[in-house]
C-alpha atoms as a PDB file:
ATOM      1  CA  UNK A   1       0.000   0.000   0.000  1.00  0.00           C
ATOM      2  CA  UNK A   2       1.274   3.456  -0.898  1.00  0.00           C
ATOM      3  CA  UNK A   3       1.454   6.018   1.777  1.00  0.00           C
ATOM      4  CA  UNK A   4      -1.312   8.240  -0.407  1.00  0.00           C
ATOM      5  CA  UNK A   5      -3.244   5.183  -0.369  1.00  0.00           C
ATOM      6  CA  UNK A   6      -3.595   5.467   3.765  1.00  0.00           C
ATOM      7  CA  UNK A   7      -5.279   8.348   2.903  1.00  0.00           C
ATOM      8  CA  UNK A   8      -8.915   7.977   4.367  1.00  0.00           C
ATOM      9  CA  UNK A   9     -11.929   9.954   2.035  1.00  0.00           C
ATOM     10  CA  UNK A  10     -15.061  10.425   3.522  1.00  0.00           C
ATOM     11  CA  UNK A  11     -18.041  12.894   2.681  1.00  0.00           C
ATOM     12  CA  UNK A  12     -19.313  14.647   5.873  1.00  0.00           C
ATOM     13  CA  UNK A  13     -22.982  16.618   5.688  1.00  0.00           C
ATOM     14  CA  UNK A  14     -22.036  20.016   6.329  1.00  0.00           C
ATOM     15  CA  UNK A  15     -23.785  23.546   6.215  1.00  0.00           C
ATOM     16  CA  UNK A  16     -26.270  22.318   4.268  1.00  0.00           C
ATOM     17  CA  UNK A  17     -23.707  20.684   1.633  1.00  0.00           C
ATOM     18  CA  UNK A  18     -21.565  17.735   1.242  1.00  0.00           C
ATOM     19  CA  UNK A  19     -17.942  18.078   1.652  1.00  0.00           C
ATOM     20  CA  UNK A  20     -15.024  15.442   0.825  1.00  0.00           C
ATOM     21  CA  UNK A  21     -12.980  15.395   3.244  1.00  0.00           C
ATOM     22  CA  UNK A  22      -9.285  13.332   3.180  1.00  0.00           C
ATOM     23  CA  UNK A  23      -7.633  12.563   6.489  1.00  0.00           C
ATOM     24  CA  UNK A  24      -4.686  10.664   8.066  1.00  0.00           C
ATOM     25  CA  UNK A  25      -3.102  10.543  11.584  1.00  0.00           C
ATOM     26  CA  UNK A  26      -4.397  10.434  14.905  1.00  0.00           C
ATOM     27  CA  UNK A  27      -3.342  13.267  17.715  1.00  0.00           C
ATOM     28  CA  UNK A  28      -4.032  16.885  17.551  1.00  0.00           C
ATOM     29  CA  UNK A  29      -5.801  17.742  14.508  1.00  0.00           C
ATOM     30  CA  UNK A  30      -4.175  20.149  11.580  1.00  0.00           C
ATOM     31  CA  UNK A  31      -6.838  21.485   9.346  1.00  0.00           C
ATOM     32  CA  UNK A  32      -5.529  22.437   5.437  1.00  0.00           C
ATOM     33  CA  UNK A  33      -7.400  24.962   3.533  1.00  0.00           C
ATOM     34  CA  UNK A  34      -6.236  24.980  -0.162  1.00  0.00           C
ATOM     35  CA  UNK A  35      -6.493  28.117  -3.188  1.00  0.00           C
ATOM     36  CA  UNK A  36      -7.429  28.118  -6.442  1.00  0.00           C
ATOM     37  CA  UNK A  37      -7.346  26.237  -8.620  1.00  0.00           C
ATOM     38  CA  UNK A  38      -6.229  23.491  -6.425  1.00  0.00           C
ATOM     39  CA  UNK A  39      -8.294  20.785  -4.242  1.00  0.00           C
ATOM     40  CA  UNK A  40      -7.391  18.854  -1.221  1.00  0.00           C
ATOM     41  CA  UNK A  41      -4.569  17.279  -3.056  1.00  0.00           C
ATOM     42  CA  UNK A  42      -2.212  20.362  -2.772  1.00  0.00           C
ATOM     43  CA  UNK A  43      -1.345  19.247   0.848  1.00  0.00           C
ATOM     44  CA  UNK A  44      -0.396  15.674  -0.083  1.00  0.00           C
ATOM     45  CA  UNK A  45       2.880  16.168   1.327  1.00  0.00           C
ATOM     46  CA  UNK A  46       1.709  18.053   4.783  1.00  0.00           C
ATOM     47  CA  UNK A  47      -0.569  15.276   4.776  1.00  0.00           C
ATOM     48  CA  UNK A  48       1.876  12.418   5.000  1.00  0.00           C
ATOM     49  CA  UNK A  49       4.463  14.278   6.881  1.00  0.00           C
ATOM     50  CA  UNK A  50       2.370  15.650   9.632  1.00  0.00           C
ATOM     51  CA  UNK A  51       0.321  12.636  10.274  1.00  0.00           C
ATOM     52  CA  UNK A  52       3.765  10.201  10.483  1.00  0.00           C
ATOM     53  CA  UNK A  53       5.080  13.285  13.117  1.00  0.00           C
ATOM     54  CA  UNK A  54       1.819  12.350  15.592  1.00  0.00           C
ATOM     55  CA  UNK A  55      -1.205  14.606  13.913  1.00  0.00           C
ATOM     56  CA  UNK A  56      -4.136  13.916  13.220  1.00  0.00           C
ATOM     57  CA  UNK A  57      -4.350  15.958   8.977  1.00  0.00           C
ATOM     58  CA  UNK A  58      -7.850  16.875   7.482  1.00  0.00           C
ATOM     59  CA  UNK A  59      -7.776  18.500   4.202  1.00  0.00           C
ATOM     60  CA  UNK A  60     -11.201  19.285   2.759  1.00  0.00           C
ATOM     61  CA  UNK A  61     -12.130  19.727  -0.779  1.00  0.00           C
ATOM     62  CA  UNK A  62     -13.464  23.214   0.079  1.00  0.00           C
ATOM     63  CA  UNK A  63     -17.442  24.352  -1.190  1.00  0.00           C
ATOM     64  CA  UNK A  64     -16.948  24.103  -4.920  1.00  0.00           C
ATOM     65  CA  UNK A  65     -13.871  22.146  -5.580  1.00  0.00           C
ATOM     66  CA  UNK A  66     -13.613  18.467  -6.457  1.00  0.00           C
ATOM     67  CA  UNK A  67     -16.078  16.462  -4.917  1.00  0.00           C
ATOM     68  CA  UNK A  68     -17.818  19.168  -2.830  1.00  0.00           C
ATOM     69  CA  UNK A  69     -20.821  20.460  -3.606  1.00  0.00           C
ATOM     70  CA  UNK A  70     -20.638  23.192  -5.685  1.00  0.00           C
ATOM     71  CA  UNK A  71     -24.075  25.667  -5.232  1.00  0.00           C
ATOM     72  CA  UNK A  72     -23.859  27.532  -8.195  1.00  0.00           C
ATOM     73  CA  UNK A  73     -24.257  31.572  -7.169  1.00  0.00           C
ATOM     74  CA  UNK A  74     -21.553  33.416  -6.377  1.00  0.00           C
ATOM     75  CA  UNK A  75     -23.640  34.921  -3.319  1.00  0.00           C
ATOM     76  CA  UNK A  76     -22.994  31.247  -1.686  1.00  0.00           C
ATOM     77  CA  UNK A  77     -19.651  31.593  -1.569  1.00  0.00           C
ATOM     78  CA  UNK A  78     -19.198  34.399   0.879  1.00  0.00           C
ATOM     79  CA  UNK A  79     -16.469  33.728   3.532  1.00  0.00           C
ATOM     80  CA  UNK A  80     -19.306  33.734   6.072  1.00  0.00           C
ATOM     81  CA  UNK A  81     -20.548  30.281   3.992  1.00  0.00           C
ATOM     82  CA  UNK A  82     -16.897  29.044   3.580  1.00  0.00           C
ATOM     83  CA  UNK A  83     -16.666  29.315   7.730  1.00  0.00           C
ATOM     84  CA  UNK A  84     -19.812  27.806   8.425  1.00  0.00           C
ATOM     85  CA  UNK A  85     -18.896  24.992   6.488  1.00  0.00           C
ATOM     86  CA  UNK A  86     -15.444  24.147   8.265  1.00  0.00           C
ATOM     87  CA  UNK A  87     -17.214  25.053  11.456  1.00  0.00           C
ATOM     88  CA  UNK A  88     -19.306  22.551  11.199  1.00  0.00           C
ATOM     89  CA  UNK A  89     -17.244  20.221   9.630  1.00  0.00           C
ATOM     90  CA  UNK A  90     -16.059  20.584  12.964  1.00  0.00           C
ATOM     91  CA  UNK A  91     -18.668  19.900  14.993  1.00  0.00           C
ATOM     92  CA  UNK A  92     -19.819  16.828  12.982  1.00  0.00           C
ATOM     93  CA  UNK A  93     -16.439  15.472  13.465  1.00  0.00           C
ATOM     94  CA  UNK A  94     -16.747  16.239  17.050  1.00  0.00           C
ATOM     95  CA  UNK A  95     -13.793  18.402  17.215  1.00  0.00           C
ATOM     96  CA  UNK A  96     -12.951  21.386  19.570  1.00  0.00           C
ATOM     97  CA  UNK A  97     -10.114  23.183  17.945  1.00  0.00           C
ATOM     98  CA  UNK A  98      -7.337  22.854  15.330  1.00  0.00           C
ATOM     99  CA  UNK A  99      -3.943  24.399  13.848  1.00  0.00           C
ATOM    100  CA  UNK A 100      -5.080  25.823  10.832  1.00  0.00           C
ATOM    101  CA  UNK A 101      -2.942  26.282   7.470  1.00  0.00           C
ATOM    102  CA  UNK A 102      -4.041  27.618   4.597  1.00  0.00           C
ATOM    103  CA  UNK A 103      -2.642  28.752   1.258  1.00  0.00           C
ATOM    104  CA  UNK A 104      -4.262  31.217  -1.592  1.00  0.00           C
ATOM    105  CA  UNK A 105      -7.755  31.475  -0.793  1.00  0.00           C
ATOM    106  CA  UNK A 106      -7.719  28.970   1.371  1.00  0.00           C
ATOM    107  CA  UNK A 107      -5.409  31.512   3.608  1.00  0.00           C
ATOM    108  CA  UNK A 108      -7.854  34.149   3.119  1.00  0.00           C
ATOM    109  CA  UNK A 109     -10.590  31.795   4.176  1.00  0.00           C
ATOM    110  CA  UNK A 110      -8.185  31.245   6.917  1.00  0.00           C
ATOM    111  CA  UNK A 111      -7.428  34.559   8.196  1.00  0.00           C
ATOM    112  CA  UNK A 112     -11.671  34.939   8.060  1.00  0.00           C
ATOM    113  CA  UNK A 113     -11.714  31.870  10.437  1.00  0.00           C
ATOM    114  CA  UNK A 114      -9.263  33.317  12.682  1.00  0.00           C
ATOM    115  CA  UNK A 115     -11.427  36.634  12.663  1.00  0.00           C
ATOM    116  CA  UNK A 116     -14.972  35.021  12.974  1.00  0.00           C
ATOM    117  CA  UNK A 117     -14.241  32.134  15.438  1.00  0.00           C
ATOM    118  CA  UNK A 118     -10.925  32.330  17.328  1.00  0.00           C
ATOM    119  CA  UNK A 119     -12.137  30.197  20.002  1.00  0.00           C
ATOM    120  CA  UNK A 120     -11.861  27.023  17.658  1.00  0.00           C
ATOM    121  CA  UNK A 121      -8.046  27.962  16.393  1.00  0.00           C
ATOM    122  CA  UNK A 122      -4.876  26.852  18.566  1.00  0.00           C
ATOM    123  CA  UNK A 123      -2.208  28.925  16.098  1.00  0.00           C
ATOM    124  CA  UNK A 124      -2.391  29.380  12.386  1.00  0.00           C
ATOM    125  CA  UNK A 125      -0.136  29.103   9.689  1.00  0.00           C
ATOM    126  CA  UNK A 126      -0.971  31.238   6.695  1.00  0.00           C
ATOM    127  CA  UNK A 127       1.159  30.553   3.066  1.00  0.00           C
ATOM    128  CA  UNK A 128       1.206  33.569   0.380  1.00  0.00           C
ATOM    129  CA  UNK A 129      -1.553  35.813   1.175  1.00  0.00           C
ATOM    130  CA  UNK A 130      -0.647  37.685   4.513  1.00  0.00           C
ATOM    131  CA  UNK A 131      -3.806  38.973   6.355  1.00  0.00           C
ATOM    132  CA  UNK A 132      -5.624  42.475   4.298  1.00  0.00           C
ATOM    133  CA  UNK A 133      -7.310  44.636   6.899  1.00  0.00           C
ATOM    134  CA  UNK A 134     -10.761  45.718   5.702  1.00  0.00           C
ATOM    135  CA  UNK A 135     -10.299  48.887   3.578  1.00  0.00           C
ATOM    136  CA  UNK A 136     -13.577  50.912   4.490  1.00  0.00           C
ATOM    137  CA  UNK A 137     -12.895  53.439   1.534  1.00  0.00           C
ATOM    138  CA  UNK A 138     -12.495  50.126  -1.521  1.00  0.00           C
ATOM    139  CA  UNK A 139     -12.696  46.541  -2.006  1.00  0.00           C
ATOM    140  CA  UNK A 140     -10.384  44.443  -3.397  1.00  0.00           C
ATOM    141  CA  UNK A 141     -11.783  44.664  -7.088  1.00  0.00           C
ATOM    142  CA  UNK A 142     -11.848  48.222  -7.171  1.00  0.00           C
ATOM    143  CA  UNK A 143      -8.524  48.368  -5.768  1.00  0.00           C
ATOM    144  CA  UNK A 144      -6.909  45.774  -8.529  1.00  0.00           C
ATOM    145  CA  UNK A 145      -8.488  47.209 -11.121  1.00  0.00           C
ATOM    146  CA  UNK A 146      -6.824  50.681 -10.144  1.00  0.00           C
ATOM    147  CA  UNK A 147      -3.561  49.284  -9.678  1.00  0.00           C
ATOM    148  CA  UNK A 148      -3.276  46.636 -12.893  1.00  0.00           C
ATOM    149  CA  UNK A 149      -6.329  47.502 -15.366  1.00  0.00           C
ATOM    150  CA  UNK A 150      -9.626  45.668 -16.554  1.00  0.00           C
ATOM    151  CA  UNK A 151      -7.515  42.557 -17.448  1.00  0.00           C
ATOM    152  CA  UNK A 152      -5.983  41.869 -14.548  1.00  0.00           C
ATOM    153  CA  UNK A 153      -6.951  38.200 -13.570  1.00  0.00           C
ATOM    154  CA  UNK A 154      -9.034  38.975 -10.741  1.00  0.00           C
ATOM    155  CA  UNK A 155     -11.163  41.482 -12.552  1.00  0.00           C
ATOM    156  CA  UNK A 156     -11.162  38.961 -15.575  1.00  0.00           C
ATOM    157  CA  UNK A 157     -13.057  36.428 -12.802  1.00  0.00           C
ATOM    158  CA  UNK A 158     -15.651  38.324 -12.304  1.00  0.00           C
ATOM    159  CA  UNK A 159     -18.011  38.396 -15.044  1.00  0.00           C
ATOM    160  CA  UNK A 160     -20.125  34.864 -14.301  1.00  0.00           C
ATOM    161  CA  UNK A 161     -19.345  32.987 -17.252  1.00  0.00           C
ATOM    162  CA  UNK A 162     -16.571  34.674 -19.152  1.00  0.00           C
ATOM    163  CA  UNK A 163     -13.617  32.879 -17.740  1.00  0.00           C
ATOM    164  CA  UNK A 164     -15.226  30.018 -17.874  1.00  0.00           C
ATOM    165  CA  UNK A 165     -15.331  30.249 -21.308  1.00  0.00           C
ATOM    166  CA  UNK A 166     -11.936  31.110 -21.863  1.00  0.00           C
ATOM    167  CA  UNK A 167     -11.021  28.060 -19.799  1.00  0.00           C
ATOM    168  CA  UNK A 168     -12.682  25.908 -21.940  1.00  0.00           C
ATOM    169  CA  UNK A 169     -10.560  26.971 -24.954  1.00  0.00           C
ATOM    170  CA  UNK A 170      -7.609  25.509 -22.972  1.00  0.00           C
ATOM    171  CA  UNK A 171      -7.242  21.918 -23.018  1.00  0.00           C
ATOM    172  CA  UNK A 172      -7.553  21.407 -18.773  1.00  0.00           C
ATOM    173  CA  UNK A 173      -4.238  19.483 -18.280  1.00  0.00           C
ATOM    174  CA  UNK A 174      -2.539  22.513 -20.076  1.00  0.00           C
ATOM    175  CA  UNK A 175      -4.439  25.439 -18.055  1.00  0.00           C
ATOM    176  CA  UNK A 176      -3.403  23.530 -15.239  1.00  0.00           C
ATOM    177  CA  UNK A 177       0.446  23.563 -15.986  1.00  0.00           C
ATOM    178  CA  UNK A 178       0.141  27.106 -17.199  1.00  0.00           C
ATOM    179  CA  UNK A 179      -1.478  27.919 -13.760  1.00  0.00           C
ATOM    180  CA  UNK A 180       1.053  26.232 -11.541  1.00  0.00           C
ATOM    181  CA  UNK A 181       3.931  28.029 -13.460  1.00  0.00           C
ATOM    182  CA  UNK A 182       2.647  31.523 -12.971  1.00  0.00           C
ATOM    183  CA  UNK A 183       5.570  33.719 -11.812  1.00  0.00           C
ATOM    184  CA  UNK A 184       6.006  36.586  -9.780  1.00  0.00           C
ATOM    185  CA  UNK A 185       4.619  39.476 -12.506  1.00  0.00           C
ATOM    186  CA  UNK A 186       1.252  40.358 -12.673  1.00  0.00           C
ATOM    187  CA  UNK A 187      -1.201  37.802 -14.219  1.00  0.00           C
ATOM    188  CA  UNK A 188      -2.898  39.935 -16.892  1.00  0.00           C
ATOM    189  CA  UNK A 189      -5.399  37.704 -19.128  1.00  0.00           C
ATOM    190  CA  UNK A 190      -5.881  40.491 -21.897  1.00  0.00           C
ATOM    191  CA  UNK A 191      -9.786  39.520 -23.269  1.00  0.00           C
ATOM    192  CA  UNK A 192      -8.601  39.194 -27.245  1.00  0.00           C
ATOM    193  CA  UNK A 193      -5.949  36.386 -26.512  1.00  0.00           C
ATOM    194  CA  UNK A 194      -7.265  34.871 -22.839  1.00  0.00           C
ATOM    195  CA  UNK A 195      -5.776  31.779 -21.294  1.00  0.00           C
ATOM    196  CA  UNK A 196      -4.566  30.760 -24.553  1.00  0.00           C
ATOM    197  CA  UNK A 197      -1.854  33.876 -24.569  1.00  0.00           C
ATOM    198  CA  UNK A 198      -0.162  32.502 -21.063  1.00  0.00           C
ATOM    199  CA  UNK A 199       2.537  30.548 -20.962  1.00  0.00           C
ATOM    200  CA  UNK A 200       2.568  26.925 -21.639  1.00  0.00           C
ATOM    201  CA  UNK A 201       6.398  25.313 -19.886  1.00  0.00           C
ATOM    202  CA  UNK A 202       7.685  23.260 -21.980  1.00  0.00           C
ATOM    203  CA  UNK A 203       8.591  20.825 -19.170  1.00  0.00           C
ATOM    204  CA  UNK A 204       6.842  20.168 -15.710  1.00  0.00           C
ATOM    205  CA  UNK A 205       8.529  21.790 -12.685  1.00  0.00           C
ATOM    206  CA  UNK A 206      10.437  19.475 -10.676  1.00  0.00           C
ATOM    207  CA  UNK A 207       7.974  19.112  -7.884  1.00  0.00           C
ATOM    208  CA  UNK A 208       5.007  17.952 -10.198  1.00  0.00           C
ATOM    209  CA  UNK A 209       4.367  15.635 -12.726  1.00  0.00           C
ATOM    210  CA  UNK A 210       2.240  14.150 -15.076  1.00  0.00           C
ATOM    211  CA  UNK A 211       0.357  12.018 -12.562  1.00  0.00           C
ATOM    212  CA  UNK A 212      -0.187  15.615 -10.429  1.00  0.00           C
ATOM    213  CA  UNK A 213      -1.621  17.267 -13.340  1.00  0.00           C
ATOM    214  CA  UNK A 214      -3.825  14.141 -14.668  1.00  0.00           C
ATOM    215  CA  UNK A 215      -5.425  14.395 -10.816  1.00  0.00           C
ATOM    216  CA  UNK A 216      -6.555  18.165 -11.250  1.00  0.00           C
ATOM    217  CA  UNK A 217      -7.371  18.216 -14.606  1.00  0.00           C
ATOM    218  CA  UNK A 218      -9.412  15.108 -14.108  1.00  0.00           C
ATOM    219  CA  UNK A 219     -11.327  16.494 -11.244  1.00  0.00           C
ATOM    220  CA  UNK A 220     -12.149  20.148 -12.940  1.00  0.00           C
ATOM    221  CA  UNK A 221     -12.879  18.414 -16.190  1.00  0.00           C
ATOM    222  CA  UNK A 222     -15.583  17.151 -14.005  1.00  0.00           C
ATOM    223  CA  UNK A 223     -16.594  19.895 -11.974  1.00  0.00           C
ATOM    224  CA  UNK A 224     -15.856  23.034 -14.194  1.00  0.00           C
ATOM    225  CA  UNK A 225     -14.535  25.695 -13.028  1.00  0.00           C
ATOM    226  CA  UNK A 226     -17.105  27.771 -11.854  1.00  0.00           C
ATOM    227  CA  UNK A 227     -17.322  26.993  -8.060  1.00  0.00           C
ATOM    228  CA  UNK A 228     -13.905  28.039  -7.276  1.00  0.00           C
ATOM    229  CA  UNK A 229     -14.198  31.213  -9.424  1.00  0.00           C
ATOM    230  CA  UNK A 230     -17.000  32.029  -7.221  1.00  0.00           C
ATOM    231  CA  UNK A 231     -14.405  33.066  -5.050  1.00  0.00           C
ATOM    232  CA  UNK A 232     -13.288  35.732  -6.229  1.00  0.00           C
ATOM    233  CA  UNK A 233     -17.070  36.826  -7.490  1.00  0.00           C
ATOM    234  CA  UNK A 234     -18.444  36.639  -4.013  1.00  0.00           C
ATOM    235  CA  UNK A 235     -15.308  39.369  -2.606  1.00  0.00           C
ATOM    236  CA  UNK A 236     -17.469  42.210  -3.307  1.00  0.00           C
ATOM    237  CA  UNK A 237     -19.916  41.073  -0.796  1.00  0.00           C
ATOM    238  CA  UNK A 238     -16.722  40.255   1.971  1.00  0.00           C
ATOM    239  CA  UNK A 239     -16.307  43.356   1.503  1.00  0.00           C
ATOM    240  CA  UNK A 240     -19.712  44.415   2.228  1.00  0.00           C
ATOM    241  CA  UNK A 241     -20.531  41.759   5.033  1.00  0.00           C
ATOM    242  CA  UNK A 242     -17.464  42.440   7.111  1.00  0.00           C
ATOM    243  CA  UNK A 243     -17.974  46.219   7.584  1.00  0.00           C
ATOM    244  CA  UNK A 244     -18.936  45.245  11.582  1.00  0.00           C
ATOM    245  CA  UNK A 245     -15.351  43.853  11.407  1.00  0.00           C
ATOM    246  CA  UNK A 246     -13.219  47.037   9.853  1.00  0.00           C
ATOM    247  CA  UNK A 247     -10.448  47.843  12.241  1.00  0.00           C
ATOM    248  CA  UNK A 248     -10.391  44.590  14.295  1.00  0.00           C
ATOM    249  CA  UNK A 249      -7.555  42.597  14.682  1.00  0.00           C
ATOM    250  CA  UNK A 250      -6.486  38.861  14.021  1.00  0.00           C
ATOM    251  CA  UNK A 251      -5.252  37.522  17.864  1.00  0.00           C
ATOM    252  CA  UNK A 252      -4.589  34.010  17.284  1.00  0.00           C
ATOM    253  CA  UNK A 253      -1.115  32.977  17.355  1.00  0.00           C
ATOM    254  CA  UNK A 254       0.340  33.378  13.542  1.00  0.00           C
ATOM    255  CA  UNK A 255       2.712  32.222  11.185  1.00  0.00           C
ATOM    256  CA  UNK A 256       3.313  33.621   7.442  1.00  0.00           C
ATOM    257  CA  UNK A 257       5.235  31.574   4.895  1.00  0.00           C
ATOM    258  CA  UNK A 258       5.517  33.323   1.439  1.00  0.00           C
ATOM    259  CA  UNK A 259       8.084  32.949  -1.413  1.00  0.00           C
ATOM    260  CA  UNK A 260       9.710  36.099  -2.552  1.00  0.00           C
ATOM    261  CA  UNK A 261       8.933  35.269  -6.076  1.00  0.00           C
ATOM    262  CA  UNK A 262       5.033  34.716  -5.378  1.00  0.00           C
ATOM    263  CA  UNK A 263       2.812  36.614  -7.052  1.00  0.00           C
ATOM    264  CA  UNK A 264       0.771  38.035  -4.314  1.00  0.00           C
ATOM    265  CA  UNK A 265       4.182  39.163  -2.289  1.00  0.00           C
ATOM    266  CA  UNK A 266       4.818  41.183  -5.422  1.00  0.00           C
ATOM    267  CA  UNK A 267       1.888  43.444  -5.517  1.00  0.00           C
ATOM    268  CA  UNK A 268       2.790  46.767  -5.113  1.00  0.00           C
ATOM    269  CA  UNK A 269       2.512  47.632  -1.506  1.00  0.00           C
ATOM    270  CA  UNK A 270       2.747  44.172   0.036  1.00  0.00           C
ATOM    271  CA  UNK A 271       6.109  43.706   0.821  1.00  0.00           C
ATOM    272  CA  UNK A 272       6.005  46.902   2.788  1.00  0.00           C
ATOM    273  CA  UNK A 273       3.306  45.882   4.658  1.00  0.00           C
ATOM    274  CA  UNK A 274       4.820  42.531   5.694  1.00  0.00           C
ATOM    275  CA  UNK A 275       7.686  43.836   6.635  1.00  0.00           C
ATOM    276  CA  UNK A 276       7.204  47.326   7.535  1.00  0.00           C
ATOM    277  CA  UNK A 277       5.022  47.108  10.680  1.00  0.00           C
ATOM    278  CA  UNK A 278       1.187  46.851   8.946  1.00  0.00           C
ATOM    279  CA  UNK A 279       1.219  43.484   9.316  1.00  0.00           C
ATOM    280  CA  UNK A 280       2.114  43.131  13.138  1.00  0.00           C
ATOM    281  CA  UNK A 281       0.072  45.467  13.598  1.00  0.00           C
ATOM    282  CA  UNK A 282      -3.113  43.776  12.389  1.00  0.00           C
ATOM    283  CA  UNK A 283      -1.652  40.543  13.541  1.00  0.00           C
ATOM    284  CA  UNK A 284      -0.263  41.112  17.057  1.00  0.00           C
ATOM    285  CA  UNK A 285       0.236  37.663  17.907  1.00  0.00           C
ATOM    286  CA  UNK A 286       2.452  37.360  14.559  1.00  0.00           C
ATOM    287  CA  UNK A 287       5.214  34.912  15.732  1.00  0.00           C
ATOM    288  CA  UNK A 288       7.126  34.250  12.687  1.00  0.00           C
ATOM    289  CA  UNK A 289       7.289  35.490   9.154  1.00  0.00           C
ATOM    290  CA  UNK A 290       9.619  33.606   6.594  1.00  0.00           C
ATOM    291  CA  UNK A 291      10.554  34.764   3.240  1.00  0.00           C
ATOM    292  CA  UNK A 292      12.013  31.816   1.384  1.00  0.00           C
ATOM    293  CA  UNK A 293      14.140  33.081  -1.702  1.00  0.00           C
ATOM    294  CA  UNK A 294      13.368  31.916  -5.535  1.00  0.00           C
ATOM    295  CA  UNK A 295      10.297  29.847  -4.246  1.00  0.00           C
ATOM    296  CA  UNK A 296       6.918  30.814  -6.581  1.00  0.00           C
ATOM    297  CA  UNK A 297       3.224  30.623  -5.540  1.00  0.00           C
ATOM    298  CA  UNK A 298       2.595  27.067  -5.094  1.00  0.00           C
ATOM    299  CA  UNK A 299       4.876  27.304  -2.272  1.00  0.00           C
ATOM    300  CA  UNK A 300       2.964  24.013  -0.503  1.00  0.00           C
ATOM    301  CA  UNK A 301       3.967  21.800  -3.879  1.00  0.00           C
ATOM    302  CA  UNK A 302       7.279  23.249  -4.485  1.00  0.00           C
ATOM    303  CA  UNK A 303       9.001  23.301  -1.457  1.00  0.00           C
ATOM    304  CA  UNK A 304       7.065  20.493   0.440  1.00  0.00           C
ATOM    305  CA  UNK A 305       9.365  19.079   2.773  1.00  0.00           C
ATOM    306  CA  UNK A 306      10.465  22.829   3.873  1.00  0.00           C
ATOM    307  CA  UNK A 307       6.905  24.088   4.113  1.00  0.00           C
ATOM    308  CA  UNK A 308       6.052  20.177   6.119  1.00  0.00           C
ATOM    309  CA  UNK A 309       9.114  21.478   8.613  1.00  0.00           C
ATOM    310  CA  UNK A 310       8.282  24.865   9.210  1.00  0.00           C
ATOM    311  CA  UNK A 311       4.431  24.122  10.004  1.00  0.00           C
ATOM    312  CA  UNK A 312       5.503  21.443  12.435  1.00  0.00           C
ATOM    313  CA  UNK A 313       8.428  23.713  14.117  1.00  0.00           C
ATOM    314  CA  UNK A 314       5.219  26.360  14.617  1.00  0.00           C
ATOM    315  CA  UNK A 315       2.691  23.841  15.953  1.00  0.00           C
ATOM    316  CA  UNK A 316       5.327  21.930  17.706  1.00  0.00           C
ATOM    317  CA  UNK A 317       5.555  24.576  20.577  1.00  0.00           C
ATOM    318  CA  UNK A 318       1.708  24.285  21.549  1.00  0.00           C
END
């Protein structure tokens, strides 16, 4: 038997959906919340390697990935829905509290968790997207579209079907490889030329291969693409929904893992406020933040067995 193979999948009834969950490990329970356009399978490695270090690992297919349900309007998709579901993922599985790790949107989702329900979070451990204070005066769309134009990626998502359509010009396994390659520049998806105009590698990175790829492209062949695009469709009403929350403060103990080549750490303004003070400030119980050098968005994938480490070294001391 592999060691993926001792991989347990189960589908809990949760929030009024069903989730896939995969698990491993007995002990205190690490909970991995993945991005887009990824599924539980991103934390493969963390899996294995936490779980043989005395943790119990869950990694959910989060609402609209894999073999979640996937409602189909963007309004469901808010991060008040995407916390209700892990909640009570929670409380079906008859757990109190958990690390928490998430990467992408899954560390947005994260950062939300830690904000909405501290109580259930020991420490978290957040990869690539550092925590974004409410801005009262613009939400994230606005604010992307004023720093990188209509064809920035993120306002490219938002139009309910558009991207989807682009996708679908893109044989999957190929979007896929052109995803997991992006580097640290702005990902502009100019509307003439879409998906098709990004950049294809000619070989797979080192940490993935064809087996990798043939997983996700297999699972969003099924699923489309739509639920995790919701995502970024639903951020205008975040933004709206967490005006009680403007101001407040993330006070759970915190970790912050990004590579210095990953797309989000190279947005204009971002660096500064990692390392300048904002971030503390927002996040006072902010522990640890580590900047690994030539390491891309995908951090989880690429450097695995570093990423593994560092989360353990973190929830080690609690």
């Amino acid at each position: 038997m592999s060691d993926m193979e001792k991989i347990e999948h189960a589908t809990v009834a949760t929030n009024g959906i069903n989730m896939h969950v995969a698990s491993i490990g007995t002990g205190p329970v690490v909970l991995f919340l993945h991005g887009f356009p990824e599924l539980w399978y991103s934390w493969r490695h963390q899996l294995l390697y936490l779980s043989s270090l005395g943790y119990r690992c869950i990694a959910p297919d989060l609402r609209g990935y894999g073999d979640t349900d996937a409602p189909p309007s963007p309004a469901s998709y808010t991060a008040f829905h995407i916390v209700g579901d892990l909640v009570a993922l929670l409380d079906q599985m008859g757990i109190e509290q958990v690390f928490l790790v998430g990467h992408d949107w899954g560390a947005m989702m994260a950062w939300y968790f830690c904000w909405f329900r501290p109580d259930r979070i020991k420490a978290v451990i957040n990869l690539s997207v550092p925590f974004f204070p409410r801005n009262p005066a613009s939400n994230f769309v606005d604010g992307f579209r004023a720093l990188f134009g209509d064809d920035y990626y993120f306002c490219r998502f938002q139009e309910h079907g558009e991207a989807e359509e682009d996708f679908a010009c893109v044989e999957t396994a190929i979007l896929m490889k052109k995803f997991f390659s992006i580097g640290p520049n702005p990902l502009i998806i100019p509307k003439e030329v879409g998906c098709r105009g990004l950049p294809t590698p000619e070989a797979l990175p080192s940490w993935l291969t064809e087996e990798d790829i043939n997983y996700y492209a297999t699972k969003f062949k099924q699923t489309g693409f739509t639920g995790g695009l919701n995502y970024y469709r639903a951020s205008h009403l975040n933004w709206e929904l967490t005006a009680p929350w403007t101001g407040s403060q993330v006070k759970v103990p915190a970790k912050f893992i990004v590579g210095d080549q990953d797309i989000v750490y190279n947005i204009p303004g971002v660096k500064d406020y990692i390392s300048g003070g904002g971030f503390k400030k927002d996040v006072p119980c902010l522990q640890d933040v580590v900047i690994i050098k030539g390491a891309f968005h995908f951090i989880n994938q690429e450097k695995a067995d570093e990423i593994s480490a560092h989360i353990y070294e973190f929830i080690n001391k609690f």
